[in-house]
C-alpha atoms as a PDB file:
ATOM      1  CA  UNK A   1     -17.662  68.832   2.232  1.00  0.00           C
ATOM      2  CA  UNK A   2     -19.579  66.621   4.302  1.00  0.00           C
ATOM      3  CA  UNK A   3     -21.167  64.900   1.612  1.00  0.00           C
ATOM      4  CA  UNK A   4     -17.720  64.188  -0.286  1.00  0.00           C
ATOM      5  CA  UNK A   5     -15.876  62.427   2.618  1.00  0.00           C
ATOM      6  CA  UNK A   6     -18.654  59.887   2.642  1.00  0.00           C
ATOM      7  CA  UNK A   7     -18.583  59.207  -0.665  1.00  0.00           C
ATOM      8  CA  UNK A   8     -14.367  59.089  -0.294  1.00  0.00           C
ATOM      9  CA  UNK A   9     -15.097  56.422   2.542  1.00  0.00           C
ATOM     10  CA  UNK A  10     -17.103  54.357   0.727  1.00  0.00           C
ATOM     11  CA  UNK A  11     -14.949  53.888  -2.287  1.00  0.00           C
ATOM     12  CA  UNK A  12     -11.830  53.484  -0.011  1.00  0.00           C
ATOM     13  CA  UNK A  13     -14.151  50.805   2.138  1.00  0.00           C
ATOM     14  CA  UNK A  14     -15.365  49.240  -1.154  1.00  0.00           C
ATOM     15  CA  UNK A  15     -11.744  49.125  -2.594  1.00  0.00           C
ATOM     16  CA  UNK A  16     -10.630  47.090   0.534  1.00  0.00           C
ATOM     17  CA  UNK A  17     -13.058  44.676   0.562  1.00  0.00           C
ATOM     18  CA  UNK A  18     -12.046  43.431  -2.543  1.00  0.00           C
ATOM     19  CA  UNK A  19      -8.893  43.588  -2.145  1.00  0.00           C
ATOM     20  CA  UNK A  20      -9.234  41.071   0.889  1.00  0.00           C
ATOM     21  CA  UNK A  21     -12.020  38.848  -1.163  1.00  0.00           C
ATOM     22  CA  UNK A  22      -9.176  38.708  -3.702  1.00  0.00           C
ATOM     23  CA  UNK A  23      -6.537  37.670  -1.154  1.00  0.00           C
ATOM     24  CA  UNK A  24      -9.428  34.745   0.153  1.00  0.00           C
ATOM     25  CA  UNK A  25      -9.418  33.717  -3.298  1.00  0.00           C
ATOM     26  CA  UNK A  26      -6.132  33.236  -4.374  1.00  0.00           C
ATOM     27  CA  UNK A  27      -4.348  30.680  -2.729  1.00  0.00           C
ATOM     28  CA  UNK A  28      -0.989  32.044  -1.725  1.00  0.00           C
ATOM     29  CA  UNK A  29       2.150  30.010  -3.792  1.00  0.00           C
ATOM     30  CA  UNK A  30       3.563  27.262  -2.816  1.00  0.00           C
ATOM     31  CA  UNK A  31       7.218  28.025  -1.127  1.00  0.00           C
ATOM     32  CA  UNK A  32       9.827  26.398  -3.667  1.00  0.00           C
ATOM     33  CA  UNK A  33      11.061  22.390  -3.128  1.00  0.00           C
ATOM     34  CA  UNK A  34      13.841  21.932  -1.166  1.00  0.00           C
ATOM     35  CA  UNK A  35      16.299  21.032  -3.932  1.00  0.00           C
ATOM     36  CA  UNK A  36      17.250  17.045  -3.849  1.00  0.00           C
ATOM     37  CA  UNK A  37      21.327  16.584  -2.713  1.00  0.00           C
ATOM     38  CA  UNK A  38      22.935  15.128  -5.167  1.00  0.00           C
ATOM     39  CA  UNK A  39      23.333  11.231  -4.689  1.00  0.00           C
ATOM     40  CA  UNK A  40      27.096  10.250  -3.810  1.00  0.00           C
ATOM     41  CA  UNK A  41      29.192   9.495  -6.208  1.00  0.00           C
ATOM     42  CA  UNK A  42      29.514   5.711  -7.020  1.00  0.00           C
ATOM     43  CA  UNK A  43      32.856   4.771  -5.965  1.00  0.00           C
ATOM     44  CA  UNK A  44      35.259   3.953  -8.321  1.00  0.00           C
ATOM     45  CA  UNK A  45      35.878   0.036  -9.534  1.00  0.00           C
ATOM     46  CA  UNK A  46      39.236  -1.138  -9.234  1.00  0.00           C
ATOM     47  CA  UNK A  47      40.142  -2.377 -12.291  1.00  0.00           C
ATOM     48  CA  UNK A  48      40.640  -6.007 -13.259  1.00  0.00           C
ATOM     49  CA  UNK A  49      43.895  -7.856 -13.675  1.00  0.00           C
ATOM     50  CA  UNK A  50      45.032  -8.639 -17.185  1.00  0.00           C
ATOM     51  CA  UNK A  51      45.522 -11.896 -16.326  1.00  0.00           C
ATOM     52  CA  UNK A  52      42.251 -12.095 -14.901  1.00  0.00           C
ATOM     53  CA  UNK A  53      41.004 -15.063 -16.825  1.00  0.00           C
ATOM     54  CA  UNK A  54      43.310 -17.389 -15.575  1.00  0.00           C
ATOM     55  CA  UNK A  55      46.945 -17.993 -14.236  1.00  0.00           C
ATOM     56  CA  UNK A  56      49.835 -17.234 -16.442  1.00  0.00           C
ATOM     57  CA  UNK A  57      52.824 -19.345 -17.177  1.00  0.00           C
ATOM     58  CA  UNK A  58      54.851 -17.939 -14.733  1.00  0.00           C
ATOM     59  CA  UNK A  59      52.513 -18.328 -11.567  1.00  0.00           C
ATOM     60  CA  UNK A  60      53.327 -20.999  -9.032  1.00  0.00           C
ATOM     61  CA  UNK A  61      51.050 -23.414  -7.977  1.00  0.00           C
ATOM     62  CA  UNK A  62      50.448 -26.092  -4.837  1.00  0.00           C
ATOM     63  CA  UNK A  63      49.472 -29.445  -5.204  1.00  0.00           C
ATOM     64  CA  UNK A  64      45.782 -28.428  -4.012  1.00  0.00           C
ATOM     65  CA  UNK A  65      45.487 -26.705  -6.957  1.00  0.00           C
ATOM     66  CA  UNK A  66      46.096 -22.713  -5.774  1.00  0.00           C
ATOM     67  CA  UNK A  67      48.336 -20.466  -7.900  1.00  0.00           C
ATOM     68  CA  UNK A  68      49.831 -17.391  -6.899  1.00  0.00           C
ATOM     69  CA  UNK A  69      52.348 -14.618  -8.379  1.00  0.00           C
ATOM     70  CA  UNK A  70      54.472 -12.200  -6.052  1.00  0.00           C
ATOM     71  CA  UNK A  71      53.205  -8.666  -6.629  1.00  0.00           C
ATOM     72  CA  UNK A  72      55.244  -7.078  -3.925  1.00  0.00           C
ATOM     73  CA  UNK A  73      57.884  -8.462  -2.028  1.00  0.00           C
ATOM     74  CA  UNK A  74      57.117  -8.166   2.315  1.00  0.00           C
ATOM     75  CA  UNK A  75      59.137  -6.392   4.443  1.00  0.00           C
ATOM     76  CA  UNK A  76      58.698  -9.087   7.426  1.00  0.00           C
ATOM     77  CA  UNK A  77      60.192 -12.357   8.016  1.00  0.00           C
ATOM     78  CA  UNK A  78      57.666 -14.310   9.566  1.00  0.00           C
ATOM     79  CA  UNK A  79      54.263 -16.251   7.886  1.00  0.00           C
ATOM     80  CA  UNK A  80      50.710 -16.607   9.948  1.00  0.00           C
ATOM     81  CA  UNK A  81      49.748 -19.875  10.946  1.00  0.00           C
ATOM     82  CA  UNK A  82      46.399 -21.138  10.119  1.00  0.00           C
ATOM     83  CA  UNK A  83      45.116 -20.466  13.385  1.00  0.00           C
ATOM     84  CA  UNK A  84      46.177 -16.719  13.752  1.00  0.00           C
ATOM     85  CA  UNK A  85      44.236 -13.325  13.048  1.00  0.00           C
ATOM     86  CA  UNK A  86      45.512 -11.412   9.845  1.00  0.00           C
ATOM     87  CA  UNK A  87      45.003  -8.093   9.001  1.00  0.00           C
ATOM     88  CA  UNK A  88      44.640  -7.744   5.325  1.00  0.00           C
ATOM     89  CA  UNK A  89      43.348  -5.158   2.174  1.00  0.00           C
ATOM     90  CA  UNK A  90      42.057  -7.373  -1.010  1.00  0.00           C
ATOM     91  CA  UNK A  91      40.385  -7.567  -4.228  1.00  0.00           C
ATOM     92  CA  UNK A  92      38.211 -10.134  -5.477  1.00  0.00           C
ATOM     93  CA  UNK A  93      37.281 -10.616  -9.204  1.00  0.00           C
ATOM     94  CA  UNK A  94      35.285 -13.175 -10.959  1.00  0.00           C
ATOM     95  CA  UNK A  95      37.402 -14.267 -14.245  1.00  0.00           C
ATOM     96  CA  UNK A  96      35.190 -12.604 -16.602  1.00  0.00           C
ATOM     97  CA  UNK A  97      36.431  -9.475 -14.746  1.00  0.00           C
ATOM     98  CA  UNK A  98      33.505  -8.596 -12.635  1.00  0.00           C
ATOM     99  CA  UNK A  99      34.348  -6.999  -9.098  1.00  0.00           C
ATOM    100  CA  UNK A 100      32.723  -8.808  -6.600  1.00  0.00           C
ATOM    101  CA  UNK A 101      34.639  -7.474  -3.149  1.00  0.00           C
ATOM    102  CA  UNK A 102      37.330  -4.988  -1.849  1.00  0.00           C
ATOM    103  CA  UNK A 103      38.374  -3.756   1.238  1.00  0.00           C
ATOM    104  CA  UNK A 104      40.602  -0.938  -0.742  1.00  0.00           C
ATOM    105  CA  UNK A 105      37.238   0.388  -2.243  1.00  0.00           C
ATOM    106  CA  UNK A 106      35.943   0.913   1.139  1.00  0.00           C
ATOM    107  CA  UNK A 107      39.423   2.220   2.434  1.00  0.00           C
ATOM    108  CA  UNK A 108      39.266  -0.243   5.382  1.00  0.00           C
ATOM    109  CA  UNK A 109      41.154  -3.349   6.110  1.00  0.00           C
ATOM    110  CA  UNK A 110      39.751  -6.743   6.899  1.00  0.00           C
ATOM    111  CA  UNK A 111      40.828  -8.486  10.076  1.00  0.00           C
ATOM    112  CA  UNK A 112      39.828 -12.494  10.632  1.00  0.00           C
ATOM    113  CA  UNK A 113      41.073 -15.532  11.988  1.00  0.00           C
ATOM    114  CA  UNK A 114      42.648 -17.204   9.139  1.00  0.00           C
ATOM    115  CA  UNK A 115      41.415 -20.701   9.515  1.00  0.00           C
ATOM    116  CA  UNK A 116      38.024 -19.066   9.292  1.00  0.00           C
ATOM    117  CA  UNK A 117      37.762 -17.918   5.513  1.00  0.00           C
ATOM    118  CA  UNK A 118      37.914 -20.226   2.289  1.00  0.00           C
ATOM    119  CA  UNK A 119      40.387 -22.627   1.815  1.00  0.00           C
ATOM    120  CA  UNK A 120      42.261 -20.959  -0.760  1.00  0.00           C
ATOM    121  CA  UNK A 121      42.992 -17.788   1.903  1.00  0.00           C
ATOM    122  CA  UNK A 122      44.094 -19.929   4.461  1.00  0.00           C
ATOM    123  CA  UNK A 123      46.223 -21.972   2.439  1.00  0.00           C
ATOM    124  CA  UNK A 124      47.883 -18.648   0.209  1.00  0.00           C
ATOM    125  CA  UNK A 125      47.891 -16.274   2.975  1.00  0.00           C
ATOM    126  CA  UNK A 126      50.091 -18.359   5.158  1.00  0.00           C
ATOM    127  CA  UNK A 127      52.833 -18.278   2.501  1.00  0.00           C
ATOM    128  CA  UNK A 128      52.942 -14.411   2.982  1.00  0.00           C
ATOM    129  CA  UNK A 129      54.598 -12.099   5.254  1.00  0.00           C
ATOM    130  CA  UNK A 130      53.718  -8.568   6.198  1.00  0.00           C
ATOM    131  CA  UNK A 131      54.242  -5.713   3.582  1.00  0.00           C
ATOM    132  CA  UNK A 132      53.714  -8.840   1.086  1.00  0.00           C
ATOM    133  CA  UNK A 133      50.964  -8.340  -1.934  1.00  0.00           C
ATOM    134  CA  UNK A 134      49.804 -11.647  -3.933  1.00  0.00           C
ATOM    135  CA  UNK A 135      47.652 -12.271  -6.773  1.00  0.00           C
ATOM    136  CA  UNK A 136      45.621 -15.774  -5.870  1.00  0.00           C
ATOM    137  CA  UNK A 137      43.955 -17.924  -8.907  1.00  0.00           C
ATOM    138  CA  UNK A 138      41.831 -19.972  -6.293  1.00  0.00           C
ATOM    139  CA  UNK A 139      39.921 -22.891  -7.748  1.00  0.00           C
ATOM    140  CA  UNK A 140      36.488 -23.448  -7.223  1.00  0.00           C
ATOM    141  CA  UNK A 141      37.015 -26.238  -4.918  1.00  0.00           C
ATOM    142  CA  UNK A 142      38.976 -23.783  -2.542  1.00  0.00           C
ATOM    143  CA  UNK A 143      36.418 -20.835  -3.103  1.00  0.00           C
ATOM    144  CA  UNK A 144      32.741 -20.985  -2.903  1.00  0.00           C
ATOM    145  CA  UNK A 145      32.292 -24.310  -5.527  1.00  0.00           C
ATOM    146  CA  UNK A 146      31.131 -24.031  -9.019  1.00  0.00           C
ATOM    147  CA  UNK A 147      27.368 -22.888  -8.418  1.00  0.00           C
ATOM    148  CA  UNK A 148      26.850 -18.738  -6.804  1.00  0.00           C
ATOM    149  CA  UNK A 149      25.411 -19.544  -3.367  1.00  0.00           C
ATOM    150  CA  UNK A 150      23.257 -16.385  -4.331  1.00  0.00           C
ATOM    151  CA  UNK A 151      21.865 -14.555  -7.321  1.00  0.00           C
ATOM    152  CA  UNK A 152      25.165 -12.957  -9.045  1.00  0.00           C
ATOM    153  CA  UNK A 153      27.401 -14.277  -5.962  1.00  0.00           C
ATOM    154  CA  UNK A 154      31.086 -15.832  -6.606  1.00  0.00           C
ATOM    155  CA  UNK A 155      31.513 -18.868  -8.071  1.00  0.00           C
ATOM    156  CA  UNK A 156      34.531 -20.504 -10.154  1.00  0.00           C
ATOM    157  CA  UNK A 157      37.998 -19.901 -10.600  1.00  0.00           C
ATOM    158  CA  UNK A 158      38.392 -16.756  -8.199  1.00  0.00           C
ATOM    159  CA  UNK A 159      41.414 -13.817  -8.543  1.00  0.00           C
ATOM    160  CA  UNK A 160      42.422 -12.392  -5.149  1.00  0.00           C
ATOM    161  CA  UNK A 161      45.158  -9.423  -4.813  1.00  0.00           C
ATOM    162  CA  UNK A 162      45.745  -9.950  -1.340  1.00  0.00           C
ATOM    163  CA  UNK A 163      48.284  -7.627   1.242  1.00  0.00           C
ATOM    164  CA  UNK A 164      49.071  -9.140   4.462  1.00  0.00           C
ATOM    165  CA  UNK A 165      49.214  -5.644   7.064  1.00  0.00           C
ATOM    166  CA  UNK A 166      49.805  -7.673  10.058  1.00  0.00           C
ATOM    167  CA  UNK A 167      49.842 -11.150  12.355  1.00  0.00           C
ATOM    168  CA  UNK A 168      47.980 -11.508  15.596  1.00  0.00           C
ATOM    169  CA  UNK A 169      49.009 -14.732  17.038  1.00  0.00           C
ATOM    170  CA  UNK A 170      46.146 -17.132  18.038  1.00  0.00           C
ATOM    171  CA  UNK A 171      45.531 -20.182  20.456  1.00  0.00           C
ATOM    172  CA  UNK A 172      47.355 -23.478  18.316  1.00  0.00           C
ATOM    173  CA  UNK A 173      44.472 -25.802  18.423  1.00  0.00           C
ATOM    174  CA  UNK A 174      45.226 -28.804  20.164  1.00  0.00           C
ATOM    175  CA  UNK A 175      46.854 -32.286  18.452  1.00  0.00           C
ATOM    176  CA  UNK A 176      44.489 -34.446  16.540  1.00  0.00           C
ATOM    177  CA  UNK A 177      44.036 -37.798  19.071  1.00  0.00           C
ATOM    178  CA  UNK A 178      46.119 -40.662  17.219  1.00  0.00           C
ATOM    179  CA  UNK A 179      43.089 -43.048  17.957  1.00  0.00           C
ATOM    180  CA  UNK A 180      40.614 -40.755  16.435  1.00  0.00           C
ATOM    181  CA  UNK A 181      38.883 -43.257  14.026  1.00  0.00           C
ATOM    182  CA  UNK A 182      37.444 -45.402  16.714  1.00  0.00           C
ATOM    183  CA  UNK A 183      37.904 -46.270  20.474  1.00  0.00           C
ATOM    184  CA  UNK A 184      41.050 -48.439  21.504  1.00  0.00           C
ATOM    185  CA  UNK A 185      40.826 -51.650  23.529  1.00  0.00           C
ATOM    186  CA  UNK A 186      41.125 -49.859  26.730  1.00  0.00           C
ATOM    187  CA  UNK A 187      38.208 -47.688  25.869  1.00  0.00           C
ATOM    188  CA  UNK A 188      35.221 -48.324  28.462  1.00  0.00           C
ATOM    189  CA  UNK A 189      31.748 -48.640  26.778  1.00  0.00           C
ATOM    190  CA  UNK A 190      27.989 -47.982  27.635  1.00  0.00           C
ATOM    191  CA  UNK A 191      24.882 -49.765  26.873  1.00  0.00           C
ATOM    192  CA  UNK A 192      23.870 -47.069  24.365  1.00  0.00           C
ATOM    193  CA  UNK A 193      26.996 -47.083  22.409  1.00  0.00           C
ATOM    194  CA  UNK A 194      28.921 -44.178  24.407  1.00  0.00           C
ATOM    195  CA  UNK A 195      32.782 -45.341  24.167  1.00  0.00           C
ATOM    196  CA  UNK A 196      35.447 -43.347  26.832  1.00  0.00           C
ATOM    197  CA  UNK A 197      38.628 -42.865  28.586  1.00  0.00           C
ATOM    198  CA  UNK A 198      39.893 -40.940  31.064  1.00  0.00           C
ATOM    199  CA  UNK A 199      43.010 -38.738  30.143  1.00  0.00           C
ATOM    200  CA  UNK A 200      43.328 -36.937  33.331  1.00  0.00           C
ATOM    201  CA  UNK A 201      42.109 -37.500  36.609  1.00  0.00           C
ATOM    202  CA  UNK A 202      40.192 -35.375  38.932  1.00  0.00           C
ATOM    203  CA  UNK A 203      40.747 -33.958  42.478  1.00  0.00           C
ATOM    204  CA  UNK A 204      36.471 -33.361  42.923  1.00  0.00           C
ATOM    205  CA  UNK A 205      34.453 -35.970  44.395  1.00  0.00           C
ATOM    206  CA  UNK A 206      31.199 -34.981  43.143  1.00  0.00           C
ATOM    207  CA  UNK A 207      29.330 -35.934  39.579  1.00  0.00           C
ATOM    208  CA  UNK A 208      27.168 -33.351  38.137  1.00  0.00           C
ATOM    209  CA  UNK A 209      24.035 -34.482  37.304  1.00  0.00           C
ATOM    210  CA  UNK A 210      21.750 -33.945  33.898  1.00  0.00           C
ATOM    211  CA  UNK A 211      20.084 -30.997  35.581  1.00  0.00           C
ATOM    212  CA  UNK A 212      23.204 -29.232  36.453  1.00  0.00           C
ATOM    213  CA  UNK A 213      24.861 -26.289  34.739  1.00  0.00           C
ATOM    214  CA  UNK A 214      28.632 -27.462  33.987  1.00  0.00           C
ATOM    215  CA  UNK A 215      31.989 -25.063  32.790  1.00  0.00           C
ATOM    216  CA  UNK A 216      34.125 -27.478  30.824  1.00  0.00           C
ATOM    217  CA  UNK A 217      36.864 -26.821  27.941  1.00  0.00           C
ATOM    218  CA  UNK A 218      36.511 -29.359  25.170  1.00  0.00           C
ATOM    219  CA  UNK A 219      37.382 -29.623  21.354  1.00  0.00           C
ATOM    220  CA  UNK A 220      35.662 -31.712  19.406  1.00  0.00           C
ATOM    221  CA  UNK A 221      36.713 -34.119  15.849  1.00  0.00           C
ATOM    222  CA  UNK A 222      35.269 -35.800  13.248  1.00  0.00           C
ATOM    223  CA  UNK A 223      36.855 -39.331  12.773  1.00  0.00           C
ATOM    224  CA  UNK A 224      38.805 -38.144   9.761  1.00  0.00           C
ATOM    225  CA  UNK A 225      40.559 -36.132  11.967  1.00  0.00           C
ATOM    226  CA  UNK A 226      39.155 -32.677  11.548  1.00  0.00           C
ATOM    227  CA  UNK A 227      38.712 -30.399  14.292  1.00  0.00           C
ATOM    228  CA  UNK A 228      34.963 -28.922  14.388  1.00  0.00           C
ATOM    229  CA  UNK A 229      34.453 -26.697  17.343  1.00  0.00           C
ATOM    230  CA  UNK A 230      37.195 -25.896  20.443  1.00  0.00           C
ATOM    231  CA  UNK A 231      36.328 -24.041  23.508  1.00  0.00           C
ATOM    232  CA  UNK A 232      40.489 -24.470  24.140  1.00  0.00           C
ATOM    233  CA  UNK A 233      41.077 -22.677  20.788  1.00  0.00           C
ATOM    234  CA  UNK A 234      39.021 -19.813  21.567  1.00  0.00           C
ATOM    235  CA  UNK A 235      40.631 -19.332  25.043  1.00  0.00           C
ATOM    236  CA  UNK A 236      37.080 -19.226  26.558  1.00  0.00           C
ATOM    237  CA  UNK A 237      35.602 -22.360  28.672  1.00  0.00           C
ATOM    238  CA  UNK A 238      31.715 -22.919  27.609  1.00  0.00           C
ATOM    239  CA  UNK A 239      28.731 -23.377  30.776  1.00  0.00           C
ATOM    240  CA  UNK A 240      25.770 -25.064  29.480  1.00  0.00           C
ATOM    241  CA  UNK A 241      23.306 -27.011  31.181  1.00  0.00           C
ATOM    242  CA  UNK A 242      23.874 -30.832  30.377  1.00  0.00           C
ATOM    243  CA  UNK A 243      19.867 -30.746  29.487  1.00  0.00           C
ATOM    244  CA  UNK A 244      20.799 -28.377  26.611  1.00  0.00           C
ATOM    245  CA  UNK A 245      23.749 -30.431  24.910  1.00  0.00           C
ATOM    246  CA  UNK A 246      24.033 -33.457  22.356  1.00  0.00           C
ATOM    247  CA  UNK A 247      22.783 -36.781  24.211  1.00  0.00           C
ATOM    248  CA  UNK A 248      26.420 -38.272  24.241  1.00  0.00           C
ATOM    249  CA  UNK A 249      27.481 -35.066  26.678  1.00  0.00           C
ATOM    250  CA  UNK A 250      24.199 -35.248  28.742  1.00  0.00           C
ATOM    251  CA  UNK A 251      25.540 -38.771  29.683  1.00  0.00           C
ATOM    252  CA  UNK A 252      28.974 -38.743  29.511  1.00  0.00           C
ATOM    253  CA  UNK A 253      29.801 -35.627  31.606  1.00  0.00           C
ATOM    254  CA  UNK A 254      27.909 -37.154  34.637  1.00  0.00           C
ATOM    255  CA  UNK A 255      30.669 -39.758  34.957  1.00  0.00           C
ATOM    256  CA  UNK A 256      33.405 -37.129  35.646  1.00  0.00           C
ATOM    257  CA  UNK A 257      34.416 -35.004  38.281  1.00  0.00           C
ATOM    258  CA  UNK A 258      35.748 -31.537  38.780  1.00  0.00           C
ATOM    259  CA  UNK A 259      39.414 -31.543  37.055  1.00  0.00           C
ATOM    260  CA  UNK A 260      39.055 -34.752  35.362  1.00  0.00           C
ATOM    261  CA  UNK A 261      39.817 -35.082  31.666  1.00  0.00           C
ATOM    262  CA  UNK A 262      37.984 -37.434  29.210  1.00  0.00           C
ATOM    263  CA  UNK A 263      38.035 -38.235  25.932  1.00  0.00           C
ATOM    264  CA  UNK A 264      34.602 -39.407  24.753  1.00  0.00           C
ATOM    265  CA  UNK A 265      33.686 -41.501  21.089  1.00  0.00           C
ATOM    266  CA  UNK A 266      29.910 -40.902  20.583  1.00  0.00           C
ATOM    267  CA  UNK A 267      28.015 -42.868  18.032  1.00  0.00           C
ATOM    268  CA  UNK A 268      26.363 -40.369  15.928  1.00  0.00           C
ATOM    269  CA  UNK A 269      22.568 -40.976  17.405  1.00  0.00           C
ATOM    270  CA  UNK A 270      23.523 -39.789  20.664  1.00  0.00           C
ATOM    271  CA  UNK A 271      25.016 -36.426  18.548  1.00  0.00           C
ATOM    272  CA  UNK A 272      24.209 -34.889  15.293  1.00  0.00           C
ATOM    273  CA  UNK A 273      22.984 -38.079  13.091  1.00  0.00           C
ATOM    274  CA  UNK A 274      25.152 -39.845  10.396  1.00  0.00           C
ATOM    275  CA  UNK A 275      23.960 -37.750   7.843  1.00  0.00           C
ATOM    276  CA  UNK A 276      24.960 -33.512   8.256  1.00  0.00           C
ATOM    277  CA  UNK A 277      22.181 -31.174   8.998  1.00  0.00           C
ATOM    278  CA  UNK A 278      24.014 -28.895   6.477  1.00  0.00           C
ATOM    279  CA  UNK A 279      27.243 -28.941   4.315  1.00  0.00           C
ATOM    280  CA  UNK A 280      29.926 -28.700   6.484  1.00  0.00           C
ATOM    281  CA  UNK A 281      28.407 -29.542   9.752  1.00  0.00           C
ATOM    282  CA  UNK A 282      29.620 -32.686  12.135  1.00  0.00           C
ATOM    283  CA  UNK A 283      27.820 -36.087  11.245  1.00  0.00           C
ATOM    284  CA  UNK A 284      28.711 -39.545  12.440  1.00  0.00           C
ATOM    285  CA  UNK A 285      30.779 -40.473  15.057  1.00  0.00           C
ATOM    286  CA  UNK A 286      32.426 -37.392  17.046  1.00  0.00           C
ATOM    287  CA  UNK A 287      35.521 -37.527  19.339  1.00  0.00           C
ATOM    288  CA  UNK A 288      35.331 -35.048  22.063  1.00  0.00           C
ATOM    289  CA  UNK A 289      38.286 -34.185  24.824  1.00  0.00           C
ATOM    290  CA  UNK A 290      36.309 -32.430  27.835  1.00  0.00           C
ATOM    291  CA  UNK A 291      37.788 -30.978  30.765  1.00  0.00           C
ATOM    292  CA  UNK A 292      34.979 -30.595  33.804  1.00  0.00           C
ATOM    293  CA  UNK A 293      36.345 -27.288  35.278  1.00  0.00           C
ATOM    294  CA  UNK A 294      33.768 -26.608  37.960  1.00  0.00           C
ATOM    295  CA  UNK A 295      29.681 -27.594  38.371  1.00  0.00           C
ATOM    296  CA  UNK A 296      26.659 -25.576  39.236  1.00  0.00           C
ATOM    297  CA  UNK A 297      24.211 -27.208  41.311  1.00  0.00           C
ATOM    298  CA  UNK A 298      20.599 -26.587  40.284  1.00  0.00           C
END
């Protein structure tokens, strides 16, 4: 009896050893992947106008060039003004069709101050009135030009359907100075070309100096008139240090005092050059109407 449990416990001992050499051997399997989620659907592309390639026969059209066809008559009465905020859903298309932009495919409206987008918007969508939906033909001239700005980008004759949602009135910019093209008679001038007149006068006795930090309103034109940059439009006075500004400001606001307004001609080496540091930007001669609101010694 004695003799057959040992033998039983070494076959049983045996038996387990290899069974665990086996489990040290075999590498256990891998758990399963996680599957992959399933990418999101692409979302759908809204399909092209028929008319697409260019305006039909019974489109209207500006003298800049824009045409336009009622898709849906508004439900409002009155039309934005260049300078207001709209609230609008669109489509964009290229002519040969391509989809290039949508607020509807994203499901959110687009909201922008109007004189802030491509000619061709602010031009069409000031002819609109809420609950209205156009179809634009907008020449290149009024879009992004003739050349795409970027690899497969927008260029050419561009097809807007456009819905106006809503107005939000803005500031009106202020009048275009009727001696804009160059200083009157009357107009003092410095030795370095600086040309100015005083529009308003002040009630401070005190002249900042080209270390100070000054609060003014101003708008600024080129001599052709158009308006470039307005604190006064924005609603929002601008403090800069007169060290940090265009030469023309770092001497001309140190002739003024608190509450005075000037209007200022500066020759365009005491500004941005005669030539423009990009398309678009102010070059040559710039008008400027600043009001000194209040100074900050250093």
């Amino acid at each position: 009896m004695q003799k057959t449990t040992v033998l039983a416990l070494f076959v049983a001992f045996t038996s387990l050893a290899c069974k665990r050499e086996a489990e040290v051997k075999t590498p256990p399997s891998p758990a399963p992947a996680p599957a992959k989620p399933a990418p999101p659907p692409e979302p759908a592309q809204i399909p092209a106008p028929a008319d697409v390639a260019a305006a039909p026969a019974d489109a209207q059209k500006t003298a800049s060039g824009l045409a336009f066809k009622v898709l849906q008559k508004g439900t409002g009465t009155e039309k934005p003004n260049a300078w207001d905020k709209v609230k609008v859903h669109y489509t964009g298309w290229m002519t040969n069709g391509k989809m290039f932009d949508s607020s509807v495919q994203r499901g959110q409206p687009a909201e922008f101050p109007l004189n802030g987008v491509i000619k061709g918007w602010t031009e069409g969508v000031q002819l609109m009135v809420v609950g209205e939906k156009r179809r634009f033909w907008i020449p290149a001239g009024l879009a992004y030009g003739e050349t795409p700005r970027r690899p497969g980008g927008p260029s050419g004759l561009l097809v807007f359907d456009v819905e106006l949602l809503g107005i939000t009135a803005g500031i009106k910019p202020p009048a275009v100075p009727a001696d804009v093209a160059a200083p009157p008679k009357d107009a003092k001038k410095t030795k370095s070309g600086l040309a100015y007149k005083v529009l308003q006068k002040g009630k401070g006795k005190v002249h900042p100096k080209a270390e100070d930090t000054v609060t003014c309103h101003y708008s600024g034109w080129t001599t052709d008139g158009k308006m470039f940059d307005s604190s006064v439009q924005r609603g929002q006075p601008a403090e800069f240090p007169l060290t940090g500004v265009i030469k023309g400001w770092t001497e001309g606001v140190p002739r003024m005092v608190e509450g005075e307004k000037t209007r200022f001609w500066i020759p365009g080496n005491l500004a941005y050059g005669d030539t423009p540091m990009r398309p678009g930007t102010p070059s040559g001669m710039l008008v400027f109407d600043i009001e000194l609101i209040s100074i900050k010694k250093k």
